[in-house]
Structure formats: C-alpha cells, structure tokens
PDB file of N, CA and C in Angstrom:
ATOM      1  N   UNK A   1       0.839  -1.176   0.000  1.00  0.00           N
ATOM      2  CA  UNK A   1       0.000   0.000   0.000  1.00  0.00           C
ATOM      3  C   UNK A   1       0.886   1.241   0.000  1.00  0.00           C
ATOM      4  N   UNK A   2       0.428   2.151  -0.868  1.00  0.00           N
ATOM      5  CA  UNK A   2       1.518   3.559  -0.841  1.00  0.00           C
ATOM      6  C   UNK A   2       0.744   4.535   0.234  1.00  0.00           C
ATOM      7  N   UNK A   3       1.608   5.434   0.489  1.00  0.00           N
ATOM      8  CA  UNK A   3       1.128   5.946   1.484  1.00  0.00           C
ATOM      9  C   UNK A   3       0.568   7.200   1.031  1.00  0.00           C
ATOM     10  N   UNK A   4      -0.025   7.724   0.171  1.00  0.00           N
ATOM     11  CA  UNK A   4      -0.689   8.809  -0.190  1.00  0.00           C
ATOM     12  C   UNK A   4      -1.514   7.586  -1.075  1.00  0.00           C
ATOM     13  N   UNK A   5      -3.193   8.459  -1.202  1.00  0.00           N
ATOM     14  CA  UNK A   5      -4.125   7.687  -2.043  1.00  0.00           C
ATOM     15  C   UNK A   5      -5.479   8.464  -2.130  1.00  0.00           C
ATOM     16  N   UNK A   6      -5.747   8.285  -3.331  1.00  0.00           N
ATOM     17  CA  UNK A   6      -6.826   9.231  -3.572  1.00  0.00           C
ATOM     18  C   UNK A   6      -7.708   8.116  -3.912  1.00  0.00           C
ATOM     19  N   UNK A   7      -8.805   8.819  -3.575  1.00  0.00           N
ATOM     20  CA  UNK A   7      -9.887   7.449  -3.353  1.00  0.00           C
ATOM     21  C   UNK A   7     -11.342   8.859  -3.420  1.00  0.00           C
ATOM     22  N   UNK A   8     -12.182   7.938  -4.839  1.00  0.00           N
ATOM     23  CA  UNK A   8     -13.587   9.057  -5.030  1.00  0.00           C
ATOM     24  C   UNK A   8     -14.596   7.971  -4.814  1.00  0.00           C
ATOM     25  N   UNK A   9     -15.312   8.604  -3.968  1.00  0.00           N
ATOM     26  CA  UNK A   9     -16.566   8.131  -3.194  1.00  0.00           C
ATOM     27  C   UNK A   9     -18.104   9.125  -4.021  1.00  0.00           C
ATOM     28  N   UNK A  10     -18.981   7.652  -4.385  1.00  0.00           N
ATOM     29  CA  UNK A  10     -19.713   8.266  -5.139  1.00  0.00           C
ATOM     30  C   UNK A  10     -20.964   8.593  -4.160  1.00  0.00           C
ATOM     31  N   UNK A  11     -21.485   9.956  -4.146  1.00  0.00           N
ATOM     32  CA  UNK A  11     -22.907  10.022  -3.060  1.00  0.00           C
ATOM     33  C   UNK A  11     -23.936  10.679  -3.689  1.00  0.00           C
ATOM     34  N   UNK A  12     -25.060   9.676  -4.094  1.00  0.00           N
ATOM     35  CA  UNK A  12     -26.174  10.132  -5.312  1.00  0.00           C
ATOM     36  C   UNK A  12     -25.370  10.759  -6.598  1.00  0.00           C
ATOM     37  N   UNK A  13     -25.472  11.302  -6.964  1.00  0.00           N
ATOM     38  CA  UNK A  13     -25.240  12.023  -8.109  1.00  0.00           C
ATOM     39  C   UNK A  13     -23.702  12.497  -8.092  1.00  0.00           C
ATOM     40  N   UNK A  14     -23.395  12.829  -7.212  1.00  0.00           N
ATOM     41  CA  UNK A  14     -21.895  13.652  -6.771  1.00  0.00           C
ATOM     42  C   UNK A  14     -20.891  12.775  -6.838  1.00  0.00           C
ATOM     43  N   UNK A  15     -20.030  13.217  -7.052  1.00  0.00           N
ATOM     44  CA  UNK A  15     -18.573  12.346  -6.589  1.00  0.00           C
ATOM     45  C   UNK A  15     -17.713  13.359  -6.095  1.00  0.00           C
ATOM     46  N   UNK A  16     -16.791  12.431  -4.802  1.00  0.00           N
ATOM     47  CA  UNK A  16     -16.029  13.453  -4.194  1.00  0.00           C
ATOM     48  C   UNK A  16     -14.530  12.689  -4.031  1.00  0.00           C
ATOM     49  N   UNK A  17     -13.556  13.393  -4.232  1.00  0.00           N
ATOM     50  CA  UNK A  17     -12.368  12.662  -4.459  1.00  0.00           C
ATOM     51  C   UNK A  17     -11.548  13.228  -3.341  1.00  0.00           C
ATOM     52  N   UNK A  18     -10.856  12.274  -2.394  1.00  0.00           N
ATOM     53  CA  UNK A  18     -10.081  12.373  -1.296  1.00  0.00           C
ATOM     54  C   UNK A  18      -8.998  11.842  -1.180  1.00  0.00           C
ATOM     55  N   UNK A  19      -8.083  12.663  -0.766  1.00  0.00           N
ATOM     56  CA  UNK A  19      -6.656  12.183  -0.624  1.00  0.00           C
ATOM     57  C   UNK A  19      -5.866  12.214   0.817  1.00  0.00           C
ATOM     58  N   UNK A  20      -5.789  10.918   0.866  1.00  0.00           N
ATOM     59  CA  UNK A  20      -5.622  10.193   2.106  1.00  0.00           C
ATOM     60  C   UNK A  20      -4.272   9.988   2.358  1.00  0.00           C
ATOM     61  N   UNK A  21      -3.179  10.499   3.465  1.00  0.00           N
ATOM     62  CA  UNK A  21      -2.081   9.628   4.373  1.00  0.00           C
ATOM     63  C   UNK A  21      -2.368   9.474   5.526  1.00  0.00           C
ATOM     64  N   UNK A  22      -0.817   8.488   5.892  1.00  0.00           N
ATOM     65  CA  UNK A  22      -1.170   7.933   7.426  1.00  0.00           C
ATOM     66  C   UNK A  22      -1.122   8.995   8.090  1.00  0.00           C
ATOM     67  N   UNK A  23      -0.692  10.197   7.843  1.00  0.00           N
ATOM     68  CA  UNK A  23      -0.979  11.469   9.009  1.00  0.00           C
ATOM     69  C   UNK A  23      -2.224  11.753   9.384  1.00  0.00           C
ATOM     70  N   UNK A  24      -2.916  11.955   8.170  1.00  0.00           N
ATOM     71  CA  UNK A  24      -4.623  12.188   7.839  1.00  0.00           C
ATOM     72  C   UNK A  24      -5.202  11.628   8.781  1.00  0.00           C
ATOM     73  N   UNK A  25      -4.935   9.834   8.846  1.00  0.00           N
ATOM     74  CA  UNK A  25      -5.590   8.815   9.118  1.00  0.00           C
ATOM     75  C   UNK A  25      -5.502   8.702  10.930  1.00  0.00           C
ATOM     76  N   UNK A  26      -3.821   8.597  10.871  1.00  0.00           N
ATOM     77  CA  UNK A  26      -3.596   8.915  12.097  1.00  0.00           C
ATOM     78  C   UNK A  26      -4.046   9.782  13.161  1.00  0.00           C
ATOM     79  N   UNK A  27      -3.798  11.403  12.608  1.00  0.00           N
ATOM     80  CA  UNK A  27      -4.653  12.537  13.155  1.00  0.00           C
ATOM     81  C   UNK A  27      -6.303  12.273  13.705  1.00  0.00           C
ATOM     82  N   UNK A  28      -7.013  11.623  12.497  1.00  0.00           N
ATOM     83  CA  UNK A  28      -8.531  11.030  12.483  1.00  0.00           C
ATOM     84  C   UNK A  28      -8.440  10.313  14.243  1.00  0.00           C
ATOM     85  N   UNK A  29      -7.818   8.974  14.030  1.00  0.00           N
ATOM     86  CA  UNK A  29      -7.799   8.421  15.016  1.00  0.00           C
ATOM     87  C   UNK A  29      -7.093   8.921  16.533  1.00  0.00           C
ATOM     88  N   UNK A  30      -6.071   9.483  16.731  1.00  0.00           N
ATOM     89  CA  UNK A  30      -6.055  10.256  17.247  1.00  0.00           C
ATOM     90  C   UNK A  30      -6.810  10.986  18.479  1.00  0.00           C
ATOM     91  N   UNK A  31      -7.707  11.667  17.502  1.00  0.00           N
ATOM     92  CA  UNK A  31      -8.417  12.739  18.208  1.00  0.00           C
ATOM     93  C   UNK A  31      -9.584  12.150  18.468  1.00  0.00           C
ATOM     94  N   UNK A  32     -10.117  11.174  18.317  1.00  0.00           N
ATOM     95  CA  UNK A  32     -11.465  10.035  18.627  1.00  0.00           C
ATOM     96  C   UNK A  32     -11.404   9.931  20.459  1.00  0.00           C
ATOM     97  N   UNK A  33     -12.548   9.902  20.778  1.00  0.00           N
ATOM     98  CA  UNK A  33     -12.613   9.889  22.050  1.00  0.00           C
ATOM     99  C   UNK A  33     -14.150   9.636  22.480  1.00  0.00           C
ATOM    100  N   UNK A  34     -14.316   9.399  23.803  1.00  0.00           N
ATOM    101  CA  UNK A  34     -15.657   8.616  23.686  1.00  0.00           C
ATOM    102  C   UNK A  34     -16.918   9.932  23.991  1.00  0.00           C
ATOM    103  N   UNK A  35     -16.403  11.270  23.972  1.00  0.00           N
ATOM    104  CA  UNK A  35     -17.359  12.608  23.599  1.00  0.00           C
ATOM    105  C   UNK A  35     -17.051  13.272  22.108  1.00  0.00           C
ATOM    106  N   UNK A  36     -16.210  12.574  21.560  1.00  0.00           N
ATOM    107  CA  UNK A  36     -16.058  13.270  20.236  1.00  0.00           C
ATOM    108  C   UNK A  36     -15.662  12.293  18.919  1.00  0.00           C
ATOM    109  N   UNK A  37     -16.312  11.897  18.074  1.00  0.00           N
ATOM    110  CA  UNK A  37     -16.553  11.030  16.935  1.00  0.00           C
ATOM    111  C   UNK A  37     -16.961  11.929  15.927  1.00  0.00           C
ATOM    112  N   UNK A  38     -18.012  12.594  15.890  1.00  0.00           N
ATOM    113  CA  UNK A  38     -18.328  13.001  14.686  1.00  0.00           C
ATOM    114  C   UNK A  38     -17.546  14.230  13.790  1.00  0.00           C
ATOM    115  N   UNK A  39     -17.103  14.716  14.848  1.00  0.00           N
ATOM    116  CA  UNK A  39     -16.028  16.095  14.929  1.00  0.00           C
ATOM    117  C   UNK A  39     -14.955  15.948  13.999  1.00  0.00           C
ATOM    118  N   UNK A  40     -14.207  14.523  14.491  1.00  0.00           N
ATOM    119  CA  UNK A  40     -12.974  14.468  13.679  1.00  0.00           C
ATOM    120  C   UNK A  40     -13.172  13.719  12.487  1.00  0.00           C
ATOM    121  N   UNK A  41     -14.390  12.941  12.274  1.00  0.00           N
ATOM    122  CA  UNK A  41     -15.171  12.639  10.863  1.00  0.00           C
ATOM    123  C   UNK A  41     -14.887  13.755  10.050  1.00  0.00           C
ATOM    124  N   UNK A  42     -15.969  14.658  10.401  1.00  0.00           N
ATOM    125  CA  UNK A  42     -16.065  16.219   9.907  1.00  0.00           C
ATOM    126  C   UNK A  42     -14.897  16.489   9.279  1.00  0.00           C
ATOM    127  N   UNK A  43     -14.159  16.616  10.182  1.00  0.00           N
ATOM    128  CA  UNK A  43     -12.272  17.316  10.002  1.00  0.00           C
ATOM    129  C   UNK A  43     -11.626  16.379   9.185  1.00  0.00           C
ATOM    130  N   UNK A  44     -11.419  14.725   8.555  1.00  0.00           N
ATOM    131  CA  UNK A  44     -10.700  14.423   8.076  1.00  0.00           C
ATOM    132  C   UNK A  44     -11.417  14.702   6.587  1.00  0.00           C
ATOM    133  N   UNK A  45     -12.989  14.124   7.109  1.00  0.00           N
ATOM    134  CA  UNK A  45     -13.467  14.800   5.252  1.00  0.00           C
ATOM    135  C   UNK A  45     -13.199  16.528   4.723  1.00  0.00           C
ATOM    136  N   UNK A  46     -13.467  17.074   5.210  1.00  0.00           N
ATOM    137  CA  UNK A  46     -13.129  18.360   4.876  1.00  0.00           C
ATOM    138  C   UNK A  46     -11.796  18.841   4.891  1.00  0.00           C
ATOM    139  N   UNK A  47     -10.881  17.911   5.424  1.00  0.00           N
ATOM    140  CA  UNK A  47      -8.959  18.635   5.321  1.00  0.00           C
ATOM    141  C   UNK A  47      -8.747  17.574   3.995  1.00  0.00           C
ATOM    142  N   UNK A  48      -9.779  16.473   3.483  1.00  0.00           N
ATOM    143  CA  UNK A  48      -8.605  15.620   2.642  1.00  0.00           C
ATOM    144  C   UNK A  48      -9.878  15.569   1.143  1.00  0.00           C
ATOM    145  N   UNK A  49     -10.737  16.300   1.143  1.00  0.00           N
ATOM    146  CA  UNK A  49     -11.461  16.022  -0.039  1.00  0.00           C
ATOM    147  C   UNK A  49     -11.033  17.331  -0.844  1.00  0.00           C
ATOM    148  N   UNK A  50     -11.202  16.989  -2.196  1.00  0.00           N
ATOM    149  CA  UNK A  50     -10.315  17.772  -2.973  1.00  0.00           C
ATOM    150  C   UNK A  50     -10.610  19.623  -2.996  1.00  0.00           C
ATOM    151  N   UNK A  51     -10.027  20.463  -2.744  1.00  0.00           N
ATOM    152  CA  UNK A  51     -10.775  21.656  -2.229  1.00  0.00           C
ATOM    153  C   UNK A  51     -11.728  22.057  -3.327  1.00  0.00           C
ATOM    154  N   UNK A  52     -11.829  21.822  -4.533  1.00  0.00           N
ATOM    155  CA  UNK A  52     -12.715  22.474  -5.269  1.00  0.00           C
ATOM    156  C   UNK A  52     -14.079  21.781  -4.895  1.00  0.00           C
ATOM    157  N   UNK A  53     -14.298  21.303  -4.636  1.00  0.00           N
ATOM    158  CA  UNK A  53     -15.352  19.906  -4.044  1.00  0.00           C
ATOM    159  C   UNK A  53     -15.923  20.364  -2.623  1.00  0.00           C
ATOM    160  N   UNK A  54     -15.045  21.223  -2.060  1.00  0.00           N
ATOM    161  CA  UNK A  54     -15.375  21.124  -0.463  1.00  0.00           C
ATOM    162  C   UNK A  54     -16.986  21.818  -0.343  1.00  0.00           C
ATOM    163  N   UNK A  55     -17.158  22.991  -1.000  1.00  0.00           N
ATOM    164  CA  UNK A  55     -18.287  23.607  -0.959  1.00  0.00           C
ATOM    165  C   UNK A  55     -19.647  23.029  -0.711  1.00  0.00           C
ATOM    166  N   UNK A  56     -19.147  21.637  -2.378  1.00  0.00           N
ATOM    167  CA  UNK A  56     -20.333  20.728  -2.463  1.00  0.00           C
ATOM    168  C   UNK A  56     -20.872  20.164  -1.173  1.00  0.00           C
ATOM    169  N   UNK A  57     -19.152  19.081  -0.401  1.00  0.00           N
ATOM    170  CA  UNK A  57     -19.507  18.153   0.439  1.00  0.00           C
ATOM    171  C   UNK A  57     -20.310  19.076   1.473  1.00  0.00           C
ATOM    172  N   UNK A  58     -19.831  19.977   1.972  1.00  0.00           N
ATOM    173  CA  UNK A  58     -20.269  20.315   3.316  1.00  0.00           C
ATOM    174  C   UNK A  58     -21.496  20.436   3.673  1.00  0.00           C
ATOM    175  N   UNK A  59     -22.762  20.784   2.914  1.00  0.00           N
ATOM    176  CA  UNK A  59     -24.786  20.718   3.155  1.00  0.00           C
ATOM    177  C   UNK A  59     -24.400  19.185   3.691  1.00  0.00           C
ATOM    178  N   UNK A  60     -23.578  17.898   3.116  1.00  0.00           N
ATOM    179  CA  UNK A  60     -23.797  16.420   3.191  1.00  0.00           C
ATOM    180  C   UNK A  60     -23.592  16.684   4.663  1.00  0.00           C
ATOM    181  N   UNK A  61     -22.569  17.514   5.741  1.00  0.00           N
ATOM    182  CA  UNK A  61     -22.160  17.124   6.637  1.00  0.00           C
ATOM    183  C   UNK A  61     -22.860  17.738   7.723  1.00  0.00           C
ATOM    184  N   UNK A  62     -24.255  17.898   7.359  1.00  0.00           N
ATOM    185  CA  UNK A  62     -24.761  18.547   8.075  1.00  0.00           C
ATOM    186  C   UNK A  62     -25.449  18.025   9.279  1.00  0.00           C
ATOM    187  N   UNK A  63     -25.768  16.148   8.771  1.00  0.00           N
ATOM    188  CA  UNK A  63     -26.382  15.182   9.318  1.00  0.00           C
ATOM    189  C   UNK A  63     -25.108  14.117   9.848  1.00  0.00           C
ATOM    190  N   UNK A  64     -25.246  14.277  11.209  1.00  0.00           N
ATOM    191  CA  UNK A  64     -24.208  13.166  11.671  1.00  0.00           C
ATOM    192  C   UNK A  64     -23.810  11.754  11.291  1.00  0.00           C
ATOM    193  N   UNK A  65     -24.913  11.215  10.944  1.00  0.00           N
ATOM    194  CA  UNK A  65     -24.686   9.816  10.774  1.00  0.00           C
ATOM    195  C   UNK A  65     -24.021   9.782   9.310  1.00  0.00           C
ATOM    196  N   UNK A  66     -24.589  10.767   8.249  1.00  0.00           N
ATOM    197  CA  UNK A  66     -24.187  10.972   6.854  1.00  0.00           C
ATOM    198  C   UNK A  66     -22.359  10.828   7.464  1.00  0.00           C
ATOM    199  N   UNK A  67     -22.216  11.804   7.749  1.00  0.00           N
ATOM    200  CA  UNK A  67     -20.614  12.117   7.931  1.00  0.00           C
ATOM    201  C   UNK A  67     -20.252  10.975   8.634  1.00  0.00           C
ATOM    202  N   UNK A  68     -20.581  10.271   9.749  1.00  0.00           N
ATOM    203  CA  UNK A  68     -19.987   9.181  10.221  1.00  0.00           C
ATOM    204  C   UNK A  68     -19.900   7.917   9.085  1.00  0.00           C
ATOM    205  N   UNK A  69     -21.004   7.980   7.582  1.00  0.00           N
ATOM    206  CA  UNK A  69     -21.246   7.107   7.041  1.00  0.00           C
ATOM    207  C   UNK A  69     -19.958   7.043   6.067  1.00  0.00           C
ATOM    208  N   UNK A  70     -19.822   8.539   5.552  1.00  0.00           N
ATOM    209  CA  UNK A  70     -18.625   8.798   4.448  1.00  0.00           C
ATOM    210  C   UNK A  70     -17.565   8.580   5.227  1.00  0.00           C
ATOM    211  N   UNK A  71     -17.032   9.110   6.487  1.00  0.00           N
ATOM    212  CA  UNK A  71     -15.811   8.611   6.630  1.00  0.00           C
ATOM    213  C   UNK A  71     -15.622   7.015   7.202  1.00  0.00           C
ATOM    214  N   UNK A  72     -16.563   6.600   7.137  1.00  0.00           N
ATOM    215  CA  UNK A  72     -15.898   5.331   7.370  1.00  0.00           C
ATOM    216  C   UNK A  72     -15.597   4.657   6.247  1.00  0.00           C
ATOM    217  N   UNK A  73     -16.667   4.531   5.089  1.00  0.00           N
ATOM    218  CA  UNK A  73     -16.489   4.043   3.731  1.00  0.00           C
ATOM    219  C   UNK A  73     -15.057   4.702   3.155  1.00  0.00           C
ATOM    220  N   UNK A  74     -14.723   5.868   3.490  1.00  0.00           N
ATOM    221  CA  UNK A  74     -13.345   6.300   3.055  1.00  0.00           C
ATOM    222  C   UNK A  74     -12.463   5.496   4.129  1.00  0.00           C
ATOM    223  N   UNK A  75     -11.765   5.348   5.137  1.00  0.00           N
ATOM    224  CA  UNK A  75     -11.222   4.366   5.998  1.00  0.00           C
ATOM    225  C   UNK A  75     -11.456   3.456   5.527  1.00  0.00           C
ATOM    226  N   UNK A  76     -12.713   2.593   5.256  1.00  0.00           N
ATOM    227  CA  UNK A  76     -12.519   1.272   4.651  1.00  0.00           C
ATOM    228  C   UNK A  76     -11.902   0.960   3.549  1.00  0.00           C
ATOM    229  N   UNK A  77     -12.081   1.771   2.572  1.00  0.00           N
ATOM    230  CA  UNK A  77     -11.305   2.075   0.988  1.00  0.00           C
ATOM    231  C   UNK A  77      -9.550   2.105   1.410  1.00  0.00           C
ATOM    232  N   UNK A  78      -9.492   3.033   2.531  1.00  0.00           N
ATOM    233  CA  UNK A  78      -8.209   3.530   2.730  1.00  0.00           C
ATOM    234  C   UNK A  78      -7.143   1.926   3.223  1.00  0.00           C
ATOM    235  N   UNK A  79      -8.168   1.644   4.095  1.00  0.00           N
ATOM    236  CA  UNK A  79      -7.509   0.460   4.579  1.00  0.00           C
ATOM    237  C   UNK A  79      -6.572  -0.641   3.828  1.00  0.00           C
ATOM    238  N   UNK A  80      -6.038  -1.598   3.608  1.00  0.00           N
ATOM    239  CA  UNK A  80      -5.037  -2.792   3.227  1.00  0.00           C
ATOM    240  C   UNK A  80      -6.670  -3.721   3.324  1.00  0.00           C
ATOM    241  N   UNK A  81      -6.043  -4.473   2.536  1.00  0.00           N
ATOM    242  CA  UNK A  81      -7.026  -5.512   2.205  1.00  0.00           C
ATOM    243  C   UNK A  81      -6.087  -6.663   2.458  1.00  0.00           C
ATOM    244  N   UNK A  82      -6.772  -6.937   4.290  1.00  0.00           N
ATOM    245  CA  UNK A  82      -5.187  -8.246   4.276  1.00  0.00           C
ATOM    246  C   UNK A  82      -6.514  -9.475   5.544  1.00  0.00           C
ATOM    247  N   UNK A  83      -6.701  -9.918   5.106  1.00  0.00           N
ATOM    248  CA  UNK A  83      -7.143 -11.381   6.045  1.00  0.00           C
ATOM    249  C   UNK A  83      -6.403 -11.824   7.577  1.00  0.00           C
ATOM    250  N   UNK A  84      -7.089 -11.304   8.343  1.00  0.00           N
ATOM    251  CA  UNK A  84      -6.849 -11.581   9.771  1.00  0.00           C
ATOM    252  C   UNK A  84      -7.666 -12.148  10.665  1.00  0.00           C
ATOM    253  N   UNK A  85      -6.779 -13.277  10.932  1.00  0.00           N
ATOM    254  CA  UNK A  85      -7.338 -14.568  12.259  1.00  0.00           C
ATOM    255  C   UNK A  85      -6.845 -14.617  13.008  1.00  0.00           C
ATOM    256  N   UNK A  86      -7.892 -14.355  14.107  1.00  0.00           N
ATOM    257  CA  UNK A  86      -7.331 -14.855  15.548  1.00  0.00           C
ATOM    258  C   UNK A  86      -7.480 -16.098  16.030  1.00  0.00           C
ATOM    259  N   UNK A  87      -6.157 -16.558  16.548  1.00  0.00           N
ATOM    260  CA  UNK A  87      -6.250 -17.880  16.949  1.00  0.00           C
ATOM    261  C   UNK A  87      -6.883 -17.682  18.095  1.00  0.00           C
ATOM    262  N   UNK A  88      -7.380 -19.360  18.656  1.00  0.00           N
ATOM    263  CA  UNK A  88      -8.311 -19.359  20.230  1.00  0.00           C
ATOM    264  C   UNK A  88      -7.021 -19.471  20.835  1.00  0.00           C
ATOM    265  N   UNK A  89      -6.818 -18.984  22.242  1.00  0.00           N
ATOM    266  CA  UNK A  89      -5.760 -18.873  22.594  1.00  0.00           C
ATOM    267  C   UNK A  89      -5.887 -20.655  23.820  1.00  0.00           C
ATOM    268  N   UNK A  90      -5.168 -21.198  24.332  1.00  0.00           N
ATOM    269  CA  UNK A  90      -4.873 -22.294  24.522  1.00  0.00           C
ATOM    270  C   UNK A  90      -5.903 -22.407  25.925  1.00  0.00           C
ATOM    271  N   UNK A  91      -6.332 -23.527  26.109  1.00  0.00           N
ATOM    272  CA  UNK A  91      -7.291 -23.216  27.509  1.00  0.00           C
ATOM    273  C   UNK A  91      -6.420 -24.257  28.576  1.00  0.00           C
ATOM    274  N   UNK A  92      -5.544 -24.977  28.458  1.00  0.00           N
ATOM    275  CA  UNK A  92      -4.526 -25.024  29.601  1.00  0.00           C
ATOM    276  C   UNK A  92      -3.705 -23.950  30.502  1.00  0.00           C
ATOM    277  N   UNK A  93      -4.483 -24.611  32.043  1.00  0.00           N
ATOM    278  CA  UNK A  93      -4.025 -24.069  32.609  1.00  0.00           C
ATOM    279  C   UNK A  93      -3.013 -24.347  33.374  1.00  0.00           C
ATOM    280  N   UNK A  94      -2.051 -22.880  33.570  1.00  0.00           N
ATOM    281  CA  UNK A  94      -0.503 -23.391  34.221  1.00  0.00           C
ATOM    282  C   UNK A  94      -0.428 -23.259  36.123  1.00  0.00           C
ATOM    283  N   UNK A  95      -0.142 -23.556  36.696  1.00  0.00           N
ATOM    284  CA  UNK A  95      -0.054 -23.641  38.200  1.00  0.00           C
ATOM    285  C   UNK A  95       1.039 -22.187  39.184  1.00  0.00           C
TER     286      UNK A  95
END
C-alpha cells in the first residue's frame, strides 16, 4: 500500500475525491474519544477532499450519521485488504 491515495466516493449524483495519508488517518484516530466522533469525521473529510469539491460536500455534513457514514467508507477504501485470524488462545491451565 503507498502511502498517499486518492480514493472518489460516489454520493447520489456527486462524486467526491479524497486524498488520504497515514498522518490524515492517524490525526482522524487520534483525536477520537468517547465525547467526540463526529467532529474528527467532519475534520478528516473536509482537510482531505479535494478543495474544489469542499463547498459541495459540506450541506452532506450537516447530518451526523451521513458524515460518520462517508468517513468510514473512506477508511474502509483507505484500509489494506489483508485477512486476519485470531487464533483461540490455549485453555490449559498453568499452576
């Protein structure tokens, strides 16, 4: 995976094109906390979607769940596409 990536997310009619690093991503996560989620949603779509575009997105971000909906579908896009299993961990017990 490279570490810059632009990734366009289609919403009804619109398309909005975002460009994503691990700073972006990082920052996102980051600032997550269990009084503030939608905030830094807000902030990664609007610092990483392409500025001519921003005008459009922002009426979308007016509804929380909308914005919680786009940035996650962008995180998921953003993400590695890699298969992970957890093993059961051993149920012997030691003394």
């Amino acid at each position: 995976m490279t570490d810059r990536r632009e990734i366009t997310l289609e919403l009804g009619e619109q398309e909005f094109t975002f460009t994503l690093t691990p700073a972006d991503v990082t920052k996102y996560f980051n600032s997550l906390n269990q009084n503030n989620k939608v905030a830094p949603a807000n902030n990664l779509l609007v610092t990483t979607v392409d500025q001519e575009q921003r005008a459009t997105l922002k009426p979308f971000l007016g509804n929380p769940v909308m914005t919680m909906q786009l940035a996650g579908a962008l995180l998921e896009e953003y993400g590695p596409n890699v298969e992970i299993i957890v093993k059961k961990s051993s149920s012997t017990l030691t003394a």
